[in-house]
N, C-alpha and C. Protein backbone atom coordinates (compact mmCIF):
# COMPACT_ATOMS: atom_id res chain seq x y z
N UNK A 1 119.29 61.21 159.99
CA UNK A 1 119.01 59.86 160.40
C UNK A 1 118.50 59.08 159.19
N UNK A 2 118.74 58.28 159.05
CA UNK A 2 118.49 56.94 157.73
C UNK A 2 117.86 55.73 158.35
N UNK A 3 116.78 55.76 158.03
CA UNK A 3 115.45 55.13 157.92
C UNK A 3 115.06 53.86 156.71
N UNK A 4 115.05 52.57 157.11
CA UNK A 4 114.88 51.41 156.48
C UNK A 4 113.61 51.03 156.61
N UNK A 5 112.40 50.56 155.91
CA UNK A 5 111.19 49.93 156.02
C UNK A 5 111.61 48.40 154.79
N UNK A 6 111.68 47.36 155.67
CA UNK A 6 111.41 46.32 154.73
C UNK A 6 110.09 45.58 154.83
N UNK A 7 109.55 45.70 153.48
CA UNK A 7 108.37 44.56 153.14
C UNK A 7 108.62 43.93 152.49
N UNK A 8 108.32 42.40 153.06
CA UNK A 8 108.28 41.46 152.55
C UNK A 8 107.75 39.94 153.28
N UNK A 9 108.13 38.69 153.11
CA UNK A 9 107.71 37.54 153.54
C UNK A 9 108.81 36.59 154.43
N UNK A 10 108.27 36.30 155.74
CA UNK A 10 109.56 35.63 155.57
C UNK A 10 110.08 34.00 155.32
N UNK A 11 111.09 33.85 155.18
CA UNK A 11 111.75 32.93 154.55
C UNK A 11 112.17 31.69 155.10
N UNK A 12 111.95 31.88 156.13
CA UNK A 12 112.13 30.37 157.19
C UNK A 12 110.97 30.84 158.76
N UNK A 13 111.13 29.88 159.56
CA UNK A 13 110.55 29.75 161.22
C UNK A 13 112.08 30.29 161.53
N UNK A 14 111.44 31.57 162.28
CA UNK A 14 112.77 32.51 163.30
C UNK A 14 113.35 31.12 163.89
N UNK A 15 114.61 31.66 163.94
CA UNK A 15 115.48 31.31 164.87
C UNK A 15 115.62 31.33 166.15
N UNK A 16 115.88 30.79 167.20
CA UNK A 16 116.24 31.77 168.95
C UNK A 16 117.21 30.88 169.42
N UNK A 17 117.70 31.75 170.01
CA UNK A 17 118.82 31.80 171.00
C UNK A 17 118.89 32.43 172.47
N UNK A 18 120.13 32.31 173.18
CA UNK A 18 119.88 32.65 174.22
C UNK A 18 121.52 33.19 174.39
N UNK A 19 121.86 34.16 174.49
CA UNK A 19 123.19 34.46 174.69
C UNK A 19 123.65 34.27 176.44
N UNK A 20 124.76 34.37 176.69
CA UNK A 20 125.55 33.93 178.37
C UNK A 20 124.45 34.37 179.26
N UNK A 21 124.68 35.77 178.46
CA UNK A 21 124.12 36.73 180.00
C UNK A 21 122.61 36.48 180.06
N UNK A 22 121.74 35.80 179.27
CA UNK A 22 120.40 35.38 179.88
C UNK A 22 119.31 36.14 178.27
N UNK A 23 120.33 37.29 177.48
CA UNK A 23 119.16 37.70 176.75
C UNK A 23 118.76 36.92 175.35
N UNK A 24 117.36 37.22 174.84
CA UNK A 24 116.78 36.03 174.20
C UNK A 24 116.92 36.96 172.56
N UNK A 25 117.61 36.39 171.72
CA UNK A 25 117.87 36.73 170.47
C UNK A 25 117.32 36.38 168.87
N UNK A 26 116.35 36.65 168.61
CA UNK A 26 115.76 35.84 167.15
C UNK A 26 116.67 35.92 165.94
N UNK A 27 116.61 35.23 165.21
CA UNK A 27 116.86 35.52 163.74
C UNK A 27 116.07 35.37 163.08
N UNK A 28 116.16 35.94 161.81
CA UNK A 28 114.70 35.73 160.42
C UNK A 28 115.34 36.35 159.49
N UNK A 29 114.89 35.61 158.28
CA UNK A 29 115.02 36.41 156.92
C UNK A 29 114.23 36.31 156.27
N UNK A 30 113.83 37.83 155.50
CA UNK A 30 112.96 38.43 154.80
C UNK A 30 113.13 38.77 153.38
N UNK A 31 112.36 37.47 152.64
CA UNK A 31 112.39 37.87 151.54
C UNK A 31 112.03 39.12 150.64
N UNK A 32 112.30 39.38 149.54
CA UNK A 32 111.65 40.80 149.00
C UNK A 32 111.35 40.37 147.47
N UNK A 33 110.62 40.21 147.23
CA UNK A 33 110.57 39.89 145.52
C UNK A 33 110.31 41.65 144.85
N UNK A 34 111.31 41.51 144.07
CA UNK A 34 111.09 42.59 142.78
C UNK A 34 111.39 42.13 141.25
N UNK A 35 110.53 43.13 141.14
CA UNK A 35 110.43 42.88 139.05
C UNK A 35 111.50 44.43 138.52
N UNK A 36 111.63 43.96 137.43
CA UNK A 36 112.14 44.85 136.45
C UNK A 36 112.51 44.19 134.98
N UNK A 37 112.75 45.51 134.15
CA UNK A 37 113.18 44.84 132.76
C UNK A 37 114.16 44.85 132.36
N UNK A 38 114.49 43.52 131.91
CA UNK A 38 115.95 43.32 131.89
C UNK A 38 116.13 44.46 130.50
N UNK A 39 117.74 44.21 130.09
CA UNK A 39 118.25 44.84 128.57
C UNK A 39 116.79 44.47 127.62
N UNK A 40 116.67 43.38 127.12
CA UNK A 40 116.07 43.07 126.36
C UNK A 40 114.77 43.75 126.05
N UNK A 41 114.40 44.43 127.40
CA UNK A 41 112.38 44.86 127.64
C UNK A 41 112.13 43.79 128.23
N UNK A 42 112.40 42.55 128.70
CA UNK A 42 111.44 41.72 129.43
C UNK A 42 111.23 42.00 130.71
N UNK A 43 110.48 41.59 131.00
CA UNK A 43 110.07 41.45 132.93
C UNK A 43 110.75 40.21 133.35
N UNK A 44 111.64 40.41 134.74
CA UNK A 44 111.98 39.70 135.19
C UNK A 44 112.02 39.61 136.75
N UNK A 45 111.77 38.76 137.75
CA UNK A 45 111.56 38.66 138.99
C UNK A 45 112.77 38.46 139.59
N UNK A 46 113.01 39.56 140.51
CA UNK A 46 114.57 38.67 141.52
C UNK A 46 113.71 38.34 143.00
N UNK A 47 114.67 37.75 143.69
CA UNK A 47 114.58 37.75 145.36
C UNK A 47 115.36 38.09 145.77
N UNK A 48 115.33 39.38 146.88
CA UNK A 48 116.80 39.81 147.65
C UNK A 48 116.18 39.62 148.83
N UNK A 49 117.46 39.19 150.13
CA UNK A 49 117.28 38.49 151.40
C UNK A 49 117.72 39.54 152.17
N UNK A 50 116.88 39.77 153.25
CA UNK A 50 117.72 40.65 154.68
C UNK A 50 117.25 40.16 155.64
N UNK A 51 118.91 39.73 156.24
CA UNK A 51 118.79 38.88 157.74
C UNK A 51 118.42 40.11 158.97
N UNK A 52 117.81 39.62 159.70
CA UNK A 52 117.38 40.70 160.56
C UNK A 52 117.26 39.84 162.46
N UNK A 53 117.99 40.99 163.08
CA UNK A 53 117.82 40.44 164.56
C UNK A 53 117.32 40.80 165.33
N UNK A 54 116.06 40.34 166.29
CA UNK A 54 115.91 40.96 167.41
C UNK A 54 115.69 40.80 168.70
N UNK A 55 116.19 41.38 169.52
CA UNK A 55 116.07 41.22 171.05
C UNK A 55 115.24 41.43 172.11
N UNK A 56 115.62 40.29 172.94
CA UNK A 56 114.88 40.03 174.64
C UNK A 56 113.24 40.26 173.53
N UNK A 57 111.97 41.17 174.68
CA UNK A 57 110.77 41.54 174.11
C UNK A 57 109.99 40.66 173.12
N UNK A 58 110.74 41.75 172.37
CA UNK A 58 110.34 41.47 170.24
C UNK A 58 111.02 40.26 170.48
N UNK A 59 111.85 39.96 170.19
CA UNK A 59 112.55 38.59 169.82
C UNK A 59 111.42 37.12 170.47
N UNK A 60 110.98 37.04 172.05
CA UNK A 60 109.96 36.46 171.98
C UNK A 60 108.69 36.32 170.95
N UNK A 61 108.23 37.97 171.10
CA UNK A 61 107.15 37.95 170.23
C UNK A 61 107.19 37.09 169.03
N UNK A 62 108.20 37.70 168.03
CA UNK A 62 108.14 37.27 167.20
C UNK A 62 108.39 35.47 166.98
N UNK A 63 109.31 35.41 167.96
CA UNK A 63 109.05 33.47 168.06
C UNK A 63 108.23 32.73 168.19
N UNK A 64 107.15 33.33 168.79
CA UNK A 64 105.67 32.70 169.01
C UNK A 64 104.53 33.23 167.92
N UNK A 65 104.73 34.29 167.24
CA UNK A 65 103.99 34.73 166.55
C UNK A 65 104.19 34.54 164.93
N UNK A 66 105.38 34.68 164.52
CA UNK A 66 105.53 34.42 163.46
C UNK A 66 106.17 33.34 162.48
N UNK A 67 105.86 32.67 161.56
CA UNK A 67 106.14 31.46 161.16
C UNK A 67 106.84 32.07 159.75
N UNK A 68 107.06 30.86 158.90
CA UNK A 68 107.63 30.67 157.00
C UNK A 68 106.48 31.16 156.47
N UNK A 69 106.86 32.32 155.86
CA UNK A 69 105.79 32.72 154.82
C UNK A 69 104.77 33.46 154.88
N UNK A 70 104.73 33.99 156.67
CA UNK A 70 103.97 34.91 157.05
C UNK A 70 104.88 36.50 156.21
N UNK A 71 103.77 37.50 156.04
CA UNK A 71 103.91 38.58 155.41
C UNK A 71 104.80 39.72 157.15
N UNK A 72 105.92 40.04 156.75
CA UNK A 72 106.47 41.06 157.99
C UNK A 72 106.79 42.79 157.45
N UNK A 73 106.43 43.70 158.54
CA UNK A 73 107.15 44.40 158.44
C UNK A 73 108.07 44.95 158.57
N UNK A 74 109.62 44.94 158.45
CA UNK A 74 110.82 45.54 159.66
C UNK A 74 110.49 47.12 159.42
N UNK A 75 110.86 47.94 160.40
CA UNK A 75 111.08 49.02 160.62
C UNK A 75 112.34 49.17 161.05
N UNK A 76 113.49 49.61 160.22
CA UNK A 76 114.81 49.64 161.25
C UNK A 76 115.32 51.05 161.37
């Protein structure tokens, strides 16, 4: 089994939706800032993004609970 933990911040106010059949769907993306050194030896900062979805429950929760720039954990 393959196991994902993302930390990071996220990047906008979740999304929601509501699909036909009645269930309630968030979106969010989670920034990740990392460093490394480029060729040269310098330090350099990237940002990599992971869109992440979740349903009915969580998907409330997180619509009421979490905003831009709050710190998240995914567990996927």
């Amino acid at each position: 089994m393959n196991q994902v933990i993302v930390v990071g911040n996220m990047g906008q106010d979740p999304k929601r939706r509501e699909t036909v059949s009645g269930n309630v769907v968030v979106s969010l993306s989670v920034a990740i800032n990392r460093n490394y050194k480029d060729k040269n030896g310098e330090y350099q900062q990237a940002t990599d993004w992971v869109n992440v979805e979740a349903w009915n429950d969580l998907a409330n929760s997180i619509y009421e609970d979490l905003h831009k720039g709050d710190a998240v954990i995914v567990w996927l």
